[in-house]
Protein backbone atom coordinates (compact mmCIF):
# COMPACT_ATOMS: atom_id res chain seq x y z
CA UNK A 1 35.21 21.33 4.20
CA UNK A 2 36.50 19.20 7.35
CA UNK A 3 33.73 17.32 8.25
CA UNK A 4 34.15 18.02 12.30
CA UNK A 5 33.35 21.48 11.16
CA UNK A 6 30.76 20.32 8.86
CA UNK A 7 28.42 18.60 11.43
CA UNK A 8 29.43 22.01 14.08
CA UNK A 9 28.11 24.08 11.17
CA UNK A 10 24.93 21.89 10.27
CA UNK A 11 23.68 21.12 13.58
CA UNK A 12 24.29 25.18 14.49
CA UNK A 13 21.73 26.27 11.69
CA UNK A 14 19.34 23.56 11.69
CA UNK A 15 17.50 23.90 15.22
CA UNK A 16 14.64 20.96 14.24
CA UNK A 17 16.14 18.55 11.91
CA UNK A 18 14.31 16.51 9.57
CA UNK A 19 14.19 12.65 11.00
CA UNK A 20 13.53 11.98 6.86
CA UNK A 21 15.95 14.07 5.53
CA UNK A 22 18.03 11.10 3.49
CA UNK A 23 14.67 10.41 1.74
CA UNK A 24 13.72 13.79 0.86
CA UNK A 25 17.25 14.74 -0.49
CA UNK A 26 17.47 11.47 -2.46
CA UNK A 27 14.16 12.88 -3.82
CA UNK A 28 12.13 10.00 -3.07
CA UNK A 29 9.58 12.31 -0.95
CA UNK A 30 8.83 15.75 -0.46
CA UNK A 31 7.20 17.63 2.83
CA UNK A 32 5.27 20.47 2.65
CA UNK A 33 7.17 21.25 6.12
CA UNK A 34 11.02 20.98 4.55
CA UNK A 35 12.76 23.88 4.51
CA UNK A 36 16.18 23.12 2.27
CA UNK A 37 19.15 24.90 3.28
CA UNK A 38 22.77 24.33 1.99
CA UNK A 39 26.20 24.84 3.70
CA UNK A 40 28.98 24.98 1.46
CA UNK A 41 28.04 22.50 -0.93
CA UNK A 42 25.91 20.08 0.84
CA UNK A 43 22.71 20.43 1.00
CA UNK A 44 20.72 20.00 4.46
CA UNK A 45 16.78 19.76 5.12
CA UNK A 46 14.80 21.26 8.26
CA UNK A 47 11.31 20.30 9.53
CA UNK A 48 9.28 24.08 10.13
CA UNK A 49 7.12 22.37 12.76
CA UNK A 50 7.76 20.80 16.18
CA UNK A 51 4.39 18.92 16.31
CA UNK A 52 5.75 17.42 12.85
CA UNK A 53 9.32 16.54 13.62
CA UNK A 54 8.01 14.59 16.92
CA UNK A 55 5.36 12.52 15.19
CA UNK A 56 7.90 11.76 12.00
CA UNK A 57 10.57 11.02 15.20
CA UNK A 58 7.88 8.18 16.95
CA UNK A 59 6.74 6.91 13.81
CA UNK A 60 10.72 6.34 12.62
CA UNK A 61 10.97 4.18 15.76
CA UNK A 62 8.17 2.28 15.55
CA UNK A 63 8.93 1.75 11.83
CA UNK A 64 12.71 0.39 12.86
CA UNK A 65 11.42 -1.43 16.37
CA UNK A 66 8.76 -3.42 13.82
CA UNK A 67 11.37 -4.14 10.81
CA UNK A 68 14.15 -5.69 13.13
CA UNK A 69 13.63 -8.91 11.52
CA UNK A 70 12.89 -7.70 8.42
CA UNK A 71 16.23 -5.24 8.07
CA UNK A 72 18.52 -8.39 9.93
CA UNK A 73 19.43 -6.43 12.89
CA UNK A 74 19.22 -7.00 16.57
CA UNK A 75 20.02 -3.53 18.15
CA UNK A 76 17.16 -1.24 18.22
CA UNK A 77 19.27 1.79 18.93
CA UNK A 78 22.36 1.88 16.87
CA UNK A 79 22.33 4.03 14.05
CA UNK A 80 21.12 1.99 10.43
CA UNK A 81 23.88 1.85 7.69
CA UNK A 82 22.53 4.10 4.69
CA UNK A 83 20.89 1.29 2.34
CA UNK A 84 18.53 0.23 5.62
CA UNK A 85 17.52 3.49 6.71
CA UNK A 86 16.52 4.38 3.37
CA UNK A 87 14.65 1.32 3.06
CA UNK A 88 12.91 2.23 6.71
CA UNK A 89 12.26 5.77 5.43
CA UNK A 90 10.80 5.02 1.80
CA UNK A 91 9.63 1.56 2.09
CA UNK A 92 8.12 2.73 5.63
CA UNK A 93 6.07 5.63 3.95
CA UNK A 94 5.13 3.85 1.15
CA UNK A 95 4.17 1.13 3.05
CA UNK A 96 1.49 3.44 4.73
CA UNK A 97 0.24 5.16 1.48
CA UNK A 98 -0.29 1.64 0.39
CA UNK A 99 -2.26 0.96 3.51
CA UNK A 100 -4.10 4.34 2.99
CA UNK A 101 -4.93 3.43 -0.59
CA UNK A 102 -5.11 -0.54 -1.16
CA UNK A 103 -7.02 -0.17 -4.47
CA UNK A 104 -3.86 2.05 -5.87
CA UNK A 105 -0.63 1.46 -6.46
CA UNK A 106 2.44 1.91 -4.15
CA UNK A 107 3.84 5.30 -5.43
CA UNK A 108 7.61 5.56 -6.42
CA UNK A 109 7.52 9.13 -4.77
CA UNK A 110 5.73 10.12 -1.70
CA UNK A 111 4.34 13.75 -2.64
CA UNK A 112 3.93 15.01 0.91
CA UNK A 113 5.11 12.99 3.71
CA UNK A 114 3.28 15.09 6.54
CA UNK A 115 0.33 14.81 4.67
CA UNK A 116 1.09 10.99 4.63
CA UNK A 117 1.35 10.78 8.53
CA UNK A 118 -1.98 12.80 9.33
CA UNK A 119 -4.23 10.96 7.07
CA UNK A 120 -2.95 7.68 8.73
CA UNK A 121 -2.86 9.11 12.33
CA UNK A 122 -6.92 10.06 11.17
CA UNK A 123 -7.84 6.46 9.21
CA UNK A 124 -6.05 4.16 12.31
CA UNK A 125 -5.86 6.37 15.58
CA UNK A 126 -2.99 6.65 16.04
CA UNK A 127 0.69 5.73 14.87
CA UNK A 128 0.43 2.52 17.12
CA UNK A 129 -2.24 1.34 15.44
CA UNK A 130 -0.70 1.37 11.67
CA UNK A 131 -0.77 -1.84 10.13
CA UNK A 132 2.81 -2.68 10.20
CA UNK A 133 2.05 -6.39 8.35
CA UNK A 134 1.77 -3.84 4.82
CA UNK A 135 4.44 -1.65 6.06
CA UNK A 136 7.35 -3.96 7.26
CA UNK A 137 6.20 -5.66 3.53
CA UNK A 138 7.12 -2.43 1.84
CA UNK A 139 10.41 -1.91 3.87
CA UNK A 140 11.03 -5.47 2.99
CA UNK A 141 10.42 -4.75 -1.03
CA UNK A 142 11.66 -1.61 -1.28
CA UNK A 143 15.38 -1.51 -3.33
CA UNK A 144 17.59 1.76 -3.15
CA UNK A 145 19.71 2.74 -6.32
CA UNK A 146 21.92 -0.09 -7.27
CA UNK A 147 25.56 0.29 -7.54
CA UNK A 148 26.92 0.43 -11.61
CA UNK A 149 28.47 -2.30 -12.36
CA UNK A 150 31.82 -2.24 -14.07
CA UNK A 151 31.49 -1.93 -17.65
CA UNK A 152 33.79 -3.82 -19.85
């Protein structure tokens, strides 16, 4: 499939993306809001709720406004290669279970990332007030897949 038609097609049937689609289709986290939905063969995800997609949009930009530093980049609106959005998308979600649970451990997965947001919106105010020290640490730590190496 041409990929101009592709992206026509996508953004045509999905009405409320999902601002952490690459994370939940990599299946590093699941929402109890994703609705999965394939054209061709791709596979797409869409947020059910407005309320939702809106927080998960603010809290992506505060997550990539407070790991500049951290992710080496200087613009604050151009579009993240791959490899540093993931890491903003997992390592920002983890970062918060981790500062919703210090006595645990950082999960690999996040089980519901809705569920994720609310409970920190409820334990620190608001999405402002999320301590981004234990976050931008988790962005910072998190690794992606590594490429294979060669084998000999």
């Amino acid at each position: 499939m041409d990929n101009e038609i592709f992206r026509k097609t996508y953004n045509a049937i999905n009405e409320r993306f999902c601002p952490f689609e690459k994370s939940i289709l990599t299946n590093n986290c699941r929402c109890s809001l994703a609705k999965h939905f394939c054209i061709a063969e791709r596979e797409g995800v869409q947020c059910t709720a407005d309320h939702a997609q809106e927080r998960c949009i603010a809290l992506l930009d505060l997550l990539r406004t407070r790991a500049r530093f951290a992710l080496k980049t200087t613009t604050e609106h151009a579009a993240l290669p791959h490899a540093k959005a993931m890491r903003v998308q997992v390592g920002g979600l983890r970062g918060i279970q981790a500062a919703l649970t210090p006595q645990d451990e950082v999960p690999n997965q996040i089980d519901d990332i809705d569920a994720v947001i609310r409970a920190a919106v409820e334990q620190f105010g608001s999405l402002n007030a999320l301590p981004f020290q234990i976050i931008v640490q988790q962005i910072t730590a998190y690794r992606g897949r590594r490429p294979l190496r060669s084998r000999r």
